[in-house]
C-alpha atoms as a PDB file:
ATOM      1  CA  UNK A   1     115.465 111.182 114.504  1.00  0.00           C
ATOM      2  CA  UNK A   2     113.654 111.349 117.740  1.00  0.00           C
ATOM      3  CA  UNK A   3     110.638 109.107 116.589  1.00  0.00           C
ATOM      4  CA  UNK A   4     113.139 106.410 115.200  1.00  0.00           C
ATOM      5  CA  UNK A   5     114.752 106.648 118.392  1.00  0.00           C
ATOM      6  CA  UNK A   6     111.396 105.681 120.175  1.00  0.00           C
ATOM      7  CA  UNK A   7     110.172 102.856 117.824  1.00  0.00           C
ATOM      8  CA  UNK A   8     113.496 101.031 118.693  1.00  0.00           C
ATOM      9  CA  UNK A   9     113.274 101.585 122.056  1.00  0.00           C
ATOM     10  CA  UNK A  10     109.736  99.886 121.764  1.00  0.00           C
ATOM     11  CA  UNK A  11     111.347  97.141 119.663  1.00  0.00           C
ATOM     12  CA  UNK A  12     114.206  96.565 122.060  1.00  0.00           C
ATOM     13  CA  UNK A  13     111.436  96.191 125.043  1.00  0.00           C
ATOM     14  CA  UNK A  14     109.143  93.847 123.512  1.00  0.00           C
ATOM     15  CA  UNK A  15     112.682  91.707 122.640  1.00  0.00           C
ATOM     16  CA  UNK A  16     113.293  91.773 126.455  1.00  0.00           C
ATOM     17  CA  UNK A  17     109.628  90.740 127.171  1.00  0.00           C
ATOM     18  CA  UNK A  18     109.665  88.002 124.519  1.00  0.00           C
ATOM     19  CA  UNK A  19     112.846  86.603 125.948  1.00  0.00           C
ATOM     20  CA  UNK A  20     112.245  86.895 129.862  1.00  0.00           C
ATOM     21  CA  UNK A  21     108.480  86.782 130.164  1.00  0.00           C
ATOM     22  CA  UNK A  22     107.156  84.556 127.351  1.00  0.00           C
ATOM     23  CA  UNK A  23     104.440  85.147 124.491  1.00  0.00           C
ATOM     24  CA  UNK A  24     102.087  87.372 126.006  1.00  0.00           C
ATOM     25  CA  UNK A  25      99.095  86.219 123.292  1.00  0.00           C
ATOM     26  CA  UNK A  26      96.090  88.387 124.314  1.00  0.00           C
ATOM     27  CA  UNK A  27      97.695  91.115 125.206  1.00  0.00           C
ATOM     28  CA  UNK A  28     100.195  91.132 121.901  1.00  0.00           C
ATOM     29  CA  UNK A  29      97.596  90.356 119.820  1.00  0.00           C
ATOM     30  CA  UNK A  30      95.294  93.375 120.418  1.00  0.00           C
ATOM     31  CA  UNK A  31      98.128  95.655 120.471  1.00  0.00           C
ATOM     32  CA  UNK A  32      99.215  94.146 117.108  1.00  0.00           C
ATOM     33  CA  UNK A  33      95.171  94.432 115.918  1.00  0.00           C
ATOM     34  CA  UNK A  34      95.065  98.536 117.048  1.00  0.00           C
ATOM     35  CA  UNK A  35      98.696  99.389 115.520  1.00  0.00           C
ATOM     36  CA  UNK A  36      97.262  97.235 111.966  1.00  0.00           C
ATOM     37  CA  UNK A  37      94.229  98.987 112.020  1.00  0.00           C
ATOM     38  CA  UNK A  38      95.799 102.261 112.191  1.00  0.00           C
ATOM     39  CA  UNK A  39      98.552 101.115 109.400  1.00  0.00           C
ATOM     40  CA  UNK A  40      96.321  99.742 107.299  1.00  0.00           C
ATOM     41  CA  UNK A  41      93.305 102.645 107.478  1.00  0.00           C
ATOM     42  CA  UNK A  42      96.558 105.765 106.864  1.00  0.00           C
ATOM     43  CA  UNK A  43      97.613 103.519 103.905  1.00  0.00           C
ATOM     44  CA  UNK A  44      93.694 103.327 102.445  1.00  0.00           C
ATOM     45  CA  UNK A  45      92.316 107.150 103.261  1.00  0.00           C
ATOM     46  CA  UNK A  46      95.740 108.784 103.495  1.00  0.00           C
ATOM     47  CA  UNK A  47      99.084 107.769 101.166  1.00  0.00           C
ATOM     48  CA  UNK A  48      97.019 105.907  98.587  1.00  0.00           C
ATOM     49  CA  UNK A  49      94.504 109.194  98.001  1.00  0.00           C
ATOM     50  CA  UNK A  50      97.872 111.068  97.432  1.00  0.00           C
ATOM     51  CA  UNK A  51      99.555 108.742  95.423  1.00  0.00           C
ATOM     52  CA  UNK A  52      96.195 108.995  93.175  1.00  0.00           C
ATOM     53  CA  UNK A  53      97.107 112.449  92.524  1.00  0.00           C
ATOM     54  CA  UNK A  54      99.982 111.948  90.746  1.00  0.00           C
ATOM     55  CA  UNK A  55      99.172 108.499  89.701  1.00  0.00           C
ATOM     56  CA  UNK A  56      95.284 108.241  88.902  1.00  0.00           C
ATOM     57  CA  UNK A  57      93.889 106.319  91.497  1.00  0.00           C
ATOM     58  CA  UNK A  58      93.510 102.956  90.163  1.00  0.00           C
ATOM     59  CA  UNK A  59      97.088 103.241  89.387  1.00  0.00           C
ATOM     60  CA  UNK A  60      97.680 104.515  92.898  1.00  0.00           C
ATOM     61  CA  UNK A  61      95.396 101.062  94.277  1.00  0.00           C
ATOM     62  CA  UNK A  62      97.469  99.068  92.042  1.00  0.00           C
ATOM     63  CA  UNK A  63     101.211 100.436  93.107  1.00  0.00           C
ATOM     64  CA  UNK A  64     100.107  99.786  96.569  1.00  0.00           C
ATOM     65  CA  UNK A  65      98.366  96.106  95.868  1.00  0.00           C
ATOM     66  CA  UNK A  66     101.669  94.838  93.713  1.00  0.00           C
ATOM     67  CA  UNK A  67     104.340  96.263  96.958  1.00  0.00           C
ATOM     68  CA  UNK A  68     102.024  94.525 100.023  1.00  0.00           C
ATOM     69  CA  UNK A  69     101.874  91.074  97.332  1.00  0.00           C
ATOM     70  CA  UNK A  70     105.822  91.446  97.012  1.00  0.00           C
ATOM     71  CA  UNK A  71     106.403  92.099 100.965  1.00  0.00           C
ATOM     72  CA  UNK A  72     103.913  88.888 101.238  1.00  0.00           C
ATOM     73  CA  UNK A  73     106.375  87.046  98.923  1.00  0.00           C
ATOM     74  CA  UNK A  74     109.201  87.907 100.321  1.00  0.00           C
ATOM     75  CA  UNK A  75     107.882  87.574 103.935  1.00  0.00           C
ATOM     76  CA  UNK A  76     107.217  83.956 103.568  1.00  0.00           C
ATOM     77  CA  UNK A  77     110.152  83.275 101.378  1.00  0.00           C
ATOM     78  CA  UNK A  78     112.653  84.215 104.543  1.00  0.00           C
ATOM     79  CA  UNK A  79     109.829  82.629 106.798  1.00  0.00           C
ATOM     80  CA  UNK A  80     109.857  79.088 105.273  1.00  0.00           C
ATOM     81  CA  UNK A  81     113.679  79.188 104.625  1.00  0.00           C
ATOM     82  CA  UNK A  82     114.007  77.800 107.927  1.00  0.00           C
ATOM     83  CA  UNK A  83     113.243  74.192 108.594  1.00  0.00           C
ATOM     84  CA  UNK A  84     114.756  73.178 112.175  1.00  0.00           C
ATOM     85  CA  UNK A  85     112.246  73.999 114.716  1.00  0.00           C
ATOM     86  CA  UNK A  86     115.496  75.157 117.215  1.00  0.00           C
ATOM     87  CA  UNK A  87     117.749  76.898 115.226  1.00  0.00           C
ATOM     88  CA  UNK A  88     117.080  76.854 111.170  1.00  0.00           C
ATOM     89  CA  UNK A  89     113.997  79.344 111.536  1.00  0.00           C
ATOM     90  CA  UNK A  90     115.427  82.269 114.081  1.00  0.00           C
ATOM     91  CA  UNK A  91     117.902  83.692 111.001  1.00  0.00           C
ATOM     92  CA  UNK A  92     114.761  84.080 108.599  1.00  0.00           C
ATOM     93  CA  UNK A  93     112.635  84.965 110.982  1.00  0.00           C
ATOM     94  CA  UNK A  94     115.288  87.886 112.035  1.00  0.00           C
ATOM     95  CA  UNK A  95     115.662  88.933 108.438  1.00  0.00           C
ATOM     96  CA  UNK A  96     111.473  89.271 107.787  1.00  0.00           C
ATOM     97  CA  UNK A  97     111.970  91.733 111.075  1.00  0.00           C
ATOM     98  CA  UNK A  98     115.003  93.469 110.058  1.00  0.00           C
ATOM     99  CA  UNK A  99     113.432  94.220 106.473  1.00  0.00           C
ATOM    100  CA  UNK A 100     110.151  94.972 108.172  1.00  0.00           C
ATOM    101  CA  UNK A 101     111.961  97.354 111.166  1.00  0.00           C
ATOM    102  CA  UNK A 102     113.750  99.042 107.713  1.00  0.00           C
ATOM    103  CA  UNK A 103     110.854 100.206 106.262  1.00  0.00           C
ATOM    104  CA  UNK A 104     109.199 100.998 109.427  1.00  0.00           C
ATOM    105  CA  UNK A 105     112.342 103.573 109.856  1.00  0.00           C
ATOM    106  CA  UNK A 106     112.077 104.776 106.626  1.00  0.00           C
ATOM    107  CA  UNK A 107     108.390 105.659 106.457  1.00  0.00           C
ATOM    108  CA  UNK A 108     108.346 108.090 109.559  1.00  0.00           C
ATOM    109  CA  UNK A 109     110.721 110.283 107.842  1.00  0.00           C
ATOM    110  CA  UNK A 110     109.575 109.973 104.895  1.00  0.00           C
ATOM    111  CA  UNK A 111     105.854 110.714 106.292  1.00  0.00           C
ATOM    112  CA  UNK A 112     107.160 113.569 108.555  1.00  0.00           C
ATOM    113  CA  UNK A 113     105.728 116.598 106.656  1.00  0.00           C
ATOM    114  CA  UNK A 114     102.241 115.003 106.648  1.00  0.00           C
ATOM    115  CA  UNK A 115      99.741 115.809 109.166  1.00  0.00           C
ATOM    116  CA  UNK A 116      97.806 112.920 110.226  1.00  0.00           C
ATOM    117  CA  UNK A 117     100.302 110.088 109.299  1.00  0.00           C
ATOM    118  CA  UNK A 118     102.950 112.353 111.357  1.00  0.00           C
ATOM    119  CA  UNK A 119     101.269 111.221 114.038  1.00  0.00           C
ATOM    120  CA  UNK A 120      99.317 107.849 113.835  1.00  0.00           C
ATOM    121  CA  UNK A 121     102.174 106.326 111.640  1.00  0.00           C
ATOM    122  CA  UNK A 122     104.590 106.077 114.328  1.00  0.00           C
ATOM    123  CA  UNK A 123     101.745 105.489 117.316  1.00  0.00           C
ATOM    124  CA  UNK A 124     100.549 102.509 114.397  1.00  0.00           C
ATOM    125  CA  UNK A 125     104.007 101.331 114.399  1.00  0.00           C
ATOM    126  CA  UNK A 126     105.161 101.292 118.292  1.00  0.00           C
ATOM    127  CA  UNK A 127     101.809  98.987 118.603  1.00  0.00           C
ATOM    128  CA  UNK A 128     103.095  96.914 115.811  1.00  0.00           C
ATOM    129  CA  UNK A 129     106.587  96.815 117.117  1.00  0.00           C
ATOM    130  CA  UNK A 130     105.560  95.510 120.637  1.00  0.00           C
ATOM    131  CA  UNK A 131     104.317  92.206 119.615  1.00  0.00           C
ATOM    132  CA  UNK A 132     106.667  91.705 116.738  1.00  0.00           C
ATOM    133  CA  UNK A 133     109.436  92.337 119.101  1.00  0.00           C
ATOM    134  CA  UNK A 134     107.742  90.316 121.288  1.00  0.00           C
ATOM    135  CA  UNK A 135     107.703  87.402 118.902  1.00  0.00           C
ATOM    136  CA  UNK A 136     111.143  88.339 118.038  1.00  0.00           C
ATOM    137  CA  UNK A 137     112.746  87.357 121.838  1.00  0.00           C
ATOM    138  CA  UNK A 138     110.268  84.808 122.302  1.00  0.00           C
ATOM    139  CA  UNK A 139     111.870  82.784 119.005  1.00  0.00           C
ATOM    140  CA  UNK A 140     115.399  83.472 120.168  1.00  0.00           C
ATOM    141  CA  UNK A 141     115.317  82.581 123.520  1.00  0.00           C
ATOM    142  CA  UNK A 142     113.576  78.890 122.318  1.00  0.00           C
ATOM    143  CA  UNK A 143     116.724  78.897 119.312  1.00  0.00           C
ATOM    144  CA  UNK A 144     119.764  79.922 121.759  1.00  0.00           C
ATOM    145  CA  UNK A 145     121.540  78.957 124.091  1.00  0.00           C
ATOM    146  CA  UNK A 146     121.176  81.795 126.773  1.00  0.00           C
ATOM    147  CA  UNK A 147     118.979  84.887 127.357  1.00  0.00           C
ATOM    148  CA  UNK A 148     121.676  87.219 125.999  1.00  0.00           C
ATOM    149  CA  UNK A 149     122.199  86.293 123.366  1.00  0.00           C
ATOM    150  CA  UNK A 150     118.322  86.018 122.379  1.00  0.00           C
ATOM    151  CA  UNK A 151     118.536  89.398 123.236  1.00  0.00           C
ATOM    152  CA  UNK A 152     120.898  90.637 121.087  1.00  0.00           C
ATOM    153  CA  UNK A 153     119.283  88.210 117.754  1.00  0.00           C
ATOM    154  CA  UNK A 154     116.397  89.888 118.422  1.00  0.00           C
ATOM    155  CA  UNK A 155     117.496  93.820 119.260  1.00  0.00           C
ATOM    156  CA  UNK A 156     120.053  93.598 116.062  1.00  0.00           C
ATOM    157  CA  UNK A 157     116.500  93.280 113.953  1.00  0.00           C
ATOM    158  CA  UNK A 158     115.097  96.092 115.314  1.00  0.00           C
ATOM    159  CA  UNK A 159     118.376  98.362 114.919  1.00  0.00           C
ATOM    160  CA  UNK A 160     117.378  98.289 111.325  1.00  0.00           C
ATOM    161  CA  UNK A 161     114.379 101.007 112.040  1.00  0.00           C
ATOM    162  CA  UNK A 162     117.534 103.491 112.978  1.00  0.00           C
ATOM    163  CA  UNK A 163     119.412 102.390 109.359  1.00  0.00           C
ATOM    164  CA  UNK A 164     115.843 103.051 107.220  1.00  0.00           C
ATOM    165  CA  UNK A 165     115.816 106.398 109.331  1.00  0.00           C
ATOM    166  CA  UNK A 166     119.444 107.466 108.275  1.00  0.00           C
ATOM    167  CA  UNK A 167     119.255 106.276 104.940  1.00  0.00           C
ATOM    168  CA  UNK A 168     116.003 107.884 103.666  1.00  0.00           C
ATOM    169  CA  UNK A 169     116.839 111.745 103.310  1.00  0.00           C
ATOM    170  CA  UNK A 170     119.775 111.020 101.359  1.00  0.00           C
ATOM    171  CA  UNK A 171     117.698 108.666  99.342  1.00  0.00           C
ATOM    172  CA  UNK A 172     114.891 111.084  98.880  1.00  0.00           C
ATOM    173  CA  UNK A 173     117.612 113.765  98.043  1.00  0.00           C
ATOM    174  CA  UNK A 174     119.299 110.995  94.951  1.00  0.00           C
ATOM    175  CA  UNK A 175     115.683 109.858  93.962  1.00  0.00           C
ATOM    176  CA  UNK A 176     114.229 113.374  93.478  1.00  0.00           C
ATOM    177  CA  UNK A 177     117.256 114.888  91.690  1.00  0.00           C
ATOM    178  CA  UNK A 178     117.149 111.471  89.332  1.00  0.00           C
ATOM    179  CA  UNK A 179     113.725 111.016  89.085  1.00  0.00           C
ATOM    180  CA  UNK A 180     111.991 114.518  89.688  1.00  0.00           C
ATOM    181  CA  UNK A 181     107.776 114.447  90.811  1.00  0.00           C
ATOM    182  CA  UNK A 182     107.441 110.994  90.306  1.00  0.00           C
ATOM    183  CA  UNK A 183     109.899 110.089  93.172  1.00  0.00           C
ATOM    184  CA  UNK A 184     107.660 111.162  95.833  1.00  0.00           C
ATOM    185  CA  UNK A 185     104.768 109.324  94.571  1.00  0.00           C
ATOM    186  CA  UNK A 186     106.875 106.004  94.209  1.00  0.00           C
ATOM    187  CA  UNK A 187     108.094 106.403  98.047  1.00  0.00           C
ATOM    188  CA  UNK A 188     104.231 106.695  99.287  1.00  0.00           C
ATOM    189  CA  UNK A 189     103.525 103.788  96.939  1.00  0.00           C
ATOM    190  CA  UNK A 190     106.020 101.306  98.777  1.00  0.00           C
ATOM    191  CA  UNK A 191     105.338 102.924 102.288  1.00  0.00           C
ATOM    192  CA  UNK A 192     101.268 102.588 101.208  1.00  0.00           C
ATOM    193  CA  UNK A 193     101.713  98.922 100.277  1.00  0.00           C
ATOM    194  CA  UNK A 194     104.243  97.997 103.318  1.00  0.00           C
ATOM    195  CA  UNK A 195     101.106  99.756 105.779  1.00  0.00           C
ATOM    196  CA  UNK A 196      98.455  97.356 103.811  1.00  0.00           C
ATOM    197  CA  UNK A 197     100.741  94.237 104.616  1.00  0.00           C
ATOM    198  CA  UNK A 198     101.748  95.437 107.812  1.00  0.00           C
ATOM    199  CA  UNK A 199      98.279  95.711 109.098  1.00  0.00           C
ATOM    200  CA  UNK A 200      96.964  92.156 107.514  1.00  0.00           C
ATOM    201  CA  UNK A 201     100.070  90.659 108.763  1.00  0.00           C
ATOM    202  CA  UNK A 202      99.397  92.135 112.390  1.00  0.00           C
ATOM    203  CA  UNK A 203      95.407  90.286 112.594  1.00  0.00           C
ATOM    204  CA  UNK A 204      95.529  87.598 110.379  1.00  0.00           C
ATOM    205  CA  UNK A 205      96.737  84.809 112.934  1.00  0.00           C
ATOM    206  CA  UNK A 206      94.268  86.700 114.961  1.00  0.00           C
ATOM    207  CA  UNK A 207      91.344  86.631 112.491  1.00  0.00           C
ATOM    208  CA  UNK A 208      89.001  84.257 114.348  1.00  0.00           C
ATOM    209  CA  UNK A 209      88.842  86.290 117.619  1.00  0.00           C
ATOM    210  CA  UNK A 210      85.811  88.828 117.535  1.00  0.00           C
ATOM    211  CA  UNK A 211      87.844  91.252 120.163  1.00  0.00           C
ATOM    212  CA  UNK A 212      90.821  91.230 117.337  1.00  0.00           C
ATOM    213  CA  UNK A 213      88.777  92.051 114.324  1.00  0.00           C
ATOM    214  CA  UNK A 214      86.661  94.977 116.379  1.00  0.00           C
ATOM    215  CA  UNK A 215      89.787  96.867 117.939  1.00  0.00           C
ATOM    216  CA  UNK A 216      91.661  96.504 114.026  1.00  0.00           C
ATOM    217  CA  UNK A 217      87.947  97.758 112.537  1.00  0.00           C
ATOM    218  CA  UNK A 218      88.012 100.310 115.121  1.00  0.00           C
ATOM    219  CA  UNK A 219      91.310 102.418 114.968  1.00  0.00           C
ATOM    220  CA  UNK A 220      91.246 102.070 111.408  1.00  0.00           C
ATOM    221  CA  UNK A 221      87.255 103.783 110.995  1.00  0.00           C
ATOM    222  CA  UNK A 222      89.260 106.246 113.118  1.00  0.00           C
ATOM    223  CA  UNK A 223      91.822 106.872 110.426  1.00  0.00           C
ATOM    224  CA  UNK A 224      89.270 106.851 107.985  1.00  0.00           C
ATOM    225  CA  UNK A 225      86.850 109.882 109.764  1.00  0.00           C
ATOM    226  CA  UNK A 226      89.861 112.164 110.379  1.00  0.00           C
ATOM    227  CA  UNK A 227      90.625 111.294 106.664  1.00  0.00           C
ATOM    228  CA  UNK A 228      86.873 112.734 105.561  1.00  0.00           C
ATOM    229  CA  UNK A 229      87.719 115.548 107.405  1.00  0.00           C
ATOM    230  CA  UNK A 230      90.539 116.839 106.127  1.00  0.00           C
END
């Protein structure tokens, strides 16, 4: 539980930022471009690969392509519930974090046994936490009334990383006993697709900025050559 421990922590400071220092755009934004890069290259030359073995891997491609089109869906369904420009969007906004901070949680346990996403899963997601986080304070502080409690909007969505982390080895226990091989595959499936939608949401508002698209290119050609090296 250490690791879920630490991506809070990250969460929780990138709140604090948000709400007493501002939006921090270049900065954010290529911290947001390495940790997508890194998401998005474990989910292409790591989980899908793996999935495939189970799967086939067009099957595998496909599982992963249908859960980062649902996450889309569902990301800009709580997004564009909001309407007031001071307080409708900060509960939607929240919720997209909270479900995002879940699954963030949830995948470095269930990734834990696995060599190279052991390790650039959780580095992938502190980068991706800092500027979401950062986002997160930044949009409370303009929809509240005072700094605390923008602070504590924004920290209750990133408590959700600690409530995927408890939650998943019981749930891997219940879905193995019920469902046997195929539950493994199905959990890298959802984690694969949530690290493809993860790292296009982290440089798509970015996409126009050379320095964006070269650090996301970079980290994830890294992922990719320790990949071919396996």
């Amino acid at each position: 539980m250490a690791i879920p421990w630490l991506l809070t922590l990250v969460g929780l400071a990138g709140v604090g930022a948000g709400v007493y220092l501002g939006h921090a755009r270049v900065l954010s934004s290529l911290l947001a471009a390495a940790g997508g890069g890194l998401l998005f290259g474990i989910s292409l030359f790591w989980l899908i690969p793996e999935v495939g073995f189970t799967t086939g891997q067009w099957q595998a491609v496909g599982l992963a392509l249908l859960v980062a089109g649902m996450m889309a869906g569902l990301d800009q369904l709580l997004l564009h519930a909001g309407h007031s420009p001071r307080q409708g969007i900060l509960w939607p906004v929240l919720a997209a974090m909270a479900l995002h901070s879940f699954l963030d949680g949830w995948s470095v346990r269930a990734l834990a046994a696995r060599p190279l996403p052991e390790i650039a899963a959780p580095i992938g997601l502190a980068l991706h936490k800092v500027p979401e986080g950062i986002a997160a304070g930044w949009i409370a502080r303009r929809s509240t009334s005072s700094a605390w409690k923008a602070a504590a909007a924004g920290g209750a969505a990133q408590l959700a990383t600690l409530v995927g982390a408890l939650i998943e080895p019981g749930a891997d226990r219940l879905g193995t006993a019920q469902f046997g091989n195929g539950w493994p595959a199905a959990v890298l499936a959802i984690i694969a697709g949530s690290f493809l939608f993860l790292g296009f949401h982290a440089v798509l508002p970015h996409w126009k900025k050379a320095s964006v698209l070269a650090v996301f290119a970079a980290t994830m050609l890294l992922v990719a050559g320790a990949g071919m090296v396996r």
